[in-house]
C-alpha atoms as a PDB file:
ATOM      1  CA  UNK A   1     -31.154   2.383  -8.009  1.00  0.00           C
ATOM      2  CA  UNK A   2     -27.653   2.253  -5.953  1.00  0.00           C
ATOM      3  CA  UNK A   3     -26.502  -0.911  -5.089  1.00  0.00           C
ATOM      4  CA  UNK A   4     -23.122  -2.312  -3.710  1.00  0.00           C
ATOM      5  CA  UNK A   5     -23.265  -5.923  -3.470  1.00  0.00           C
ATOM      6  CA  UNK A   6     -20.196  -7.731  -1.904  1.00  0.00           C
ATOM      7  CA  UNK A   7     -18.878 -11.625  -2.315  1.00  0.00           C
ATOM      8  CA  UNK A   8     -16.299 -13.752  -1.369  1.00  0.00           C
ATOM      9  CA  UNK A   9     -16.497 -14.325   1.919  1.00  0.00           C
ATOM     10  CA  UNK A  10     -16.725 -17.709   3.661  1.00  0.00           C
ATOM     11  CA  UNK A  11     -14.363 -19.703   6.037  1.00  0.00           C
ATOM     12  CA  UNK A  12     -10.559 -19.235   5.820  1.00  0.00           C
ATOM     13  CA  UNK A  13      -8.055 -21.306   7.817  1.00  0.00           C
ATOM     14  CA  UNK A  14      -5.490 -18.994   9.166  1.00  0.00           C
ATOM     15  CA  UNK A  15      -2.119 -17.870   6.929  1.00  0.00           C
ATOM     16  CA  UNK A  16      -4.570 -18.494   3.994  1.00  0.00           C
ATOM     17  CA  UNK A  17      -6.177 -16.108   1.530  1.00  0.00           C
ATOM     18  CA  UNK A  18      -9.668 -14.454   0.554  1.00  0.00           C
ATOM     19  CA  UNK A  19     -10.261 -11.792  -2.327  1.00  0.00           C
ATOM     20  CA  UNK A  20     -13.975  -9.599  -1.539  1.00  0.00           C
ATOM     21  CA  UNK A  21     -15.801  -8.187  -4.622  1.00  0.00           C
ATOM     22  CA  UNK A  22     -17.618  -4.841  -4.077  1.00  0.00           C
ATOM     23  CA  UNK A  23     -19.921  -4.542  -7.891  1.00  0.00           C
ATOM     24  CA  UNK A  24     -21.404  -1.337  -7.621  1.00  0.00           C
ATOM     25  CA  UNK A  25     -24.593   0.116  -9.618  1.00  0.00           C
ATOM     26  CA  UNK A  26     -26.466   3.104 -10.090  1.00  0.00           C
ATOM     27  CA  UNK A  27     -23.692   5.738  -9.793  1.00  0.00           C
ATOM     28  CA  UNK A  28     -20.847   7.044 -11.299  1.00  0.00           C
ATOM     29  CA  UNK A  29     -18.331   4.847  -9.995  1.00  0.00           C
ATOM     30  CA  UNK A  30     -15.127   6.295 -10.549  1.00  0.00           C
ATOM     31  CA  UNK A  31     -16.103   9.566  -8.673  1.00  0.00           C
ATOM     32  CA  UNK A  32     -16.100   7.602  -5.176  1.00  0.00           C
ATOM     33  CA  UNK A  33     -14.119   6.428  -2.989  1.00  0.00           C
ATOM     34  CA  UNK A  34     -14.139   3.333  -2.225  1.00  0.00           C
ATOM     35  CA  UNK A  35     -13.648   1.448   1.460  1.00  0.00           C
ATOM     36  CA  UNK A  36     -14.048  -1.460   2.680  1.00  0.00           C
ATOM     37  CA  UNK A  37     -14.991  -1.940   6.763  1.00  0.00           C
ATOM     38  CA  UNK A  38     -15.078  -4.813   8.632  1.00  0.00           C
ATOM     39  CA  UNK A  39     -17.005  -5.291  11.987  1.00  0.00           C
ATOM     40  CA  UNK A  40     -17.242  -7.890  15.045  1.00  0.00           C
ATOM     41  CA  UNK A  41     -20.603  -8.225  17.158  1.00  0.00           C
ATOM     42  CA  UNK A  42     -20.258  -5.594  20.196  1.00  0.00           C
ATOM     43  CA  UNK A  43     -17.625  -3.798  18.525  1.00  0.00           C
ATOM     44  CA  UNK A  44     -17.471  -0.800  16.455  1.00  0.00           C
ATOM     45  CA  UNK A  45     -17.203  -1.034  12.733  1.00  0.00           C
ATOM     46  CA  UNK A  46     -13.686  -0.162  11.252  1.00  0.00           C
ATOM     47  CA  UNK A  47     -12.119   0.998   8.257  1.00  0.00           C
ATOM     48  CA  UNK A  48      -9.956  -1.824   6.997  1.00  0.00           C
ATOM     49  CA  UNK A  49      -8.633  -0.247   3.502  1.00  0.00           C
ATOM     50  CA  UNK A  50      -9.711   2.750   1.201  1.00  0.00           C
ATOM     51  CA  UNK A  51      -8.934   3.678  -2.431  1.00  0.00           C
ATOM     52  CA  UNK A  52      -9.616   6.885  -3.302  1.00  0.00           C
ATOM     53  CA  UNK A  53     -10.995   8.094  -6.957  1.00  0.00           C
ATOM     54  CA  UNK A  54      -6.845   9.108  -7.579  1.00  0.00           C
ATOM     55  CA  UNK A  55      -6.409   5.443  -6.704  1.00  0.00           C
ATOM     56  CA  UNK A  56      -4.423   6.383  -3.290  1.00  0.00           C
ATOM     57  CA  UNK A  57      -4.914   4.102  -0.786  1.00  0.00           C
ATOM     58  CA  UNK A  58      -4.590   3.992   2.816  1.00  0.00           C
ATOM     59  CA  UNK A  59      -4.776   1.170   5.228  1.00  0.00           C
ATOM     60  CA  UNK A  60      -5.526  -0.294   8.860  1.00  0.00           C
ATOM     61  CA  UNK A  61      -2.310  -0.676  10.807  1.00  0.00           C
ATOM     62  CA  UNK A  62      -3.569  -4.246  11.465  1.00  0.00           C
ATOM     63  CA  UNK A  63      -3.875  -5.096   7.810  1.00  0.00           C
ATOM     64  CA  UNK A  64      -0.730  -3.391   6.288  1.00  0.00           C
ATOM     65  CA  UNK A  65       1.539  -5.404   4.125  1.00  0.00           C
ATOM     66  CA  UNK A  66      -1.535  -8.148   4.215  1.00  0.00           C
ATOM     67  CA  UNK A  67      -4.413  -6.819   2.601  1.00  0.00           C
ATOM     68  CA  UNK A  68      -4.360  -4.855  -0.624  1.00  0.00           C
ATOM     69  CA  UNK A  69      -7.262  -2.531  -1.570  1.00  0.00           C
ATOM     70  CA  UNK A  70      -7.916  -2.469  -5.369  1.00  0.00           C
ATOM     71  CA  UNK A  71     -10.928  -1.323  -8.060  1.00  0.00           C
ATOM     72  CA  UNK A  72     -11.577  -1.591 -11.726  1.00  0.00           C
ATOM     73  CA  UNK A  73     -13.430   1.139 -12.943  1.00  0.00           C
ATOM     74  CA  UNK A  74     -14.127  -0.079 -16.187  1.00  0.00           C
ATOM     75  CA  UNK A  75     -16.295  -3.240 -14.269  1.00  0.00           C
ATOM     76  CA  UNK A  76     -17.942  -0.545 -11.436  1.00  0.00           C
ATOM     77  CA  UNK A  77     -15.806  -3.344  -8.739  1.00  0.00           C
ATOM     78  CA  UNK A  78     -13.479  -3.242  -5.777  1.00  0.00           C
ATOM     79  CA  UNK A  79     -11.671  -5.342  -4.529  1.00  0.00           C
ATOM     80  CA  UNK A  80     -10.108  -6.419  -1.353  1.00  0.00           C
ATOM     81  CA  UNK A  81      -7.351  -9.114  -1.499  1.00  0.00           C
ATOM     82  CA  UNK A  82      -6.665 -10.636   1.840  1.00  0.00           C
ATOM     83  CA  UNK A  83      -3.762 -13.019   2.482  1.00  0.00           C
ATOM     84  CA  UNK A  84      -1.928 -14.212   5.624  1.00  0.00           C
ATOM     85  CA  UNK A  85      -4.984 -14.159   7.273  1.00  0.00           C
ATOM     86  CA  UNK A  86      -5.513 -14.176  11.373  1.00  0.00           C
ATOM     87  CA  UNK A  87      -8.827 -15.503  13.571  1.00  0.00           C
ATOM     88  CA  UNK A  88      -8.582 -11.494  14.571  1.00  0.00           C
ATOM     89  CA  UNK A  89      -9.571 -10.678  11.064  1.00  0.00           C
ATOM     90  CA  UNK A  90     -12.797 -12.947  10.686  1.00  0.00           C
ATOM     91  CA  UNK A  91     -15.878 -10.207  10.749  1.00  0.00           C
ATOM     92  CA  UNK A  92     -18.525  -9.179   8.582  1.00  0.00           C
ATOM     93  CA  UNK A  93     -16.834  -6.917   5.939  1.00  0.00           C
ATOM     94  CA  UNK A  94     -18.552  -4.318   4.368  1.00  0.00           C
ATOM     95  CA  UNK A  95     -17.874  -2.069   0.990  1.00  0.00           C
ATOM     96  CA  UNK A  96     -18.563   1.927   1.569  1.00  0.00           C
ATOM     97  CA  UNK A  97     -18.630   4.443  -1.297  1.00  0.00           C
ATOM     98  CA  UNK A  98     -18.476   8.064  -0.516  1.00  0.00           C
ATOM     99  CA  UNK A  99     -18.240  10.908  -2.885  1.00  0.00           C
ATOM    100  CA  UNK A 100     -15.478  13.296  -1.538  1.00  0.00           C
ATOM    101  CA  UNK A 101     -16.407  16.351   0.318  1.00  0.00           C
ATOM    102  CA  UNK A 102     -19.984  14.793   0.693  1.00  0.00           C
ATOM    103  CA  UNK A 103     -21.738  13.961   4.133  1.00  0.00           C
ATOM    104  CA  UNK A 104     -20.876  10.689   5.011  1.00  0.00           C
ATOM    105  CA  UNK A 105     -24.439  10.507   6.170  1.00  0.00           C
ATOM    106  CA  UNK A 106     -24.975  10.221   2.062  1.00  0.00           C
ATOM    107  CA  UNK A 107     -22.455   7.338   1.934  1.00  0.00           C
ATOM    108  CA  UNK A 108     -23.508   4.553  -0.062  1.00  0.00           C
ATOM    109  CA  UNK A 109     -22.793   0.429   1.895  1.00  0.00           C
ATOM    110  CA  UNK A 110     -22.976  -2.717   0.588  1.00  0.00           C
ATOM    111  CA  UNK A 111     -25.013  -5.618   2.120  1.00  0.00           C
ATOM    112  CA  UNK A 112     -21.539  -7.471   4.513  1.00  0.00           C
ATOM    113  CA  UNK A 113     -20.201 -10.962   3.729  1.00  0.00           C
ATOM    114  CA  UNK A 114     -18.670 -13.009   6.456  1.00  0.00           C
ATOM    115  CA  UNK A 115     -14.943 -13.755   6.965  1.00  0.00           C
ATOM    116  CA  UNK A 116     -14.945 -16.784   8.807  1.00  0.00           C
ATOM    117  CA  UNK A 117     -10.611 -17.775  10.296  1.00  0.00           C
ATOM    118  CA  UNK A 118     -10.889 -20.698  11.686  1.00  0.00           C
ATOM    119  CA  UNK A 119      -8.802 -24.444  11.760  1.00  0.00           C
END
């Protein structure tokens, strides 16, 4: 049985830090890659950050030099490490694995934690 389950959201006051766990189950990790998405209520959901199975990564313009997308494939986890963190950030935030060259219809997502920037 897949599962992605993702932790360590909560509330945040702005400029500080968070670090999200993706632990993933039930598939061959290291083939995938790995994203993490973030979404608001009424909006769209975006990519924030991916690491692919070479470990290249590529990231939203809005989180560049601020968040750093990371895995261990020896513990089936990714990671995303937030810091400097804005109120335009808070969302639900989501892991994705998708096996390259697959239909992202077949795309594997975790369950969301909330990201809560507030004073």
């Amino acid at each position: 049985q897949v599962q992605l389950v993702g932790s360590g959201g909560g509330l945040v006051q702005p400029g500080g830090s968070l670090t999200l766990s993706c632990a993933a189950s039930g598939f061959t990790f290291s083939s995938y890659d790995m994203s993490w998405f973030r979404q608001v209520p009424g909006k769209q959901r975006e990519l924030v950050a991916v690491i692919r199975r070479s470990r290249s990564t590529n990231y939203a313009d809005s989180v560049k030099g601020r968040f750093t997308i990371s895995r261990d494939n020896a513990k089936n986890t990714a990671y995303l490490h937030m810091n400097s963190l804005k109120p335009e950030d808070a969302a639900v935030y989501y892991c994705n694995a998708h096996f390259p060259g697959s239909n992202y219809r077949d795309d594997y997502w975790g369950q969301g934690t909330q990201v809560t920037v507030s004073s």
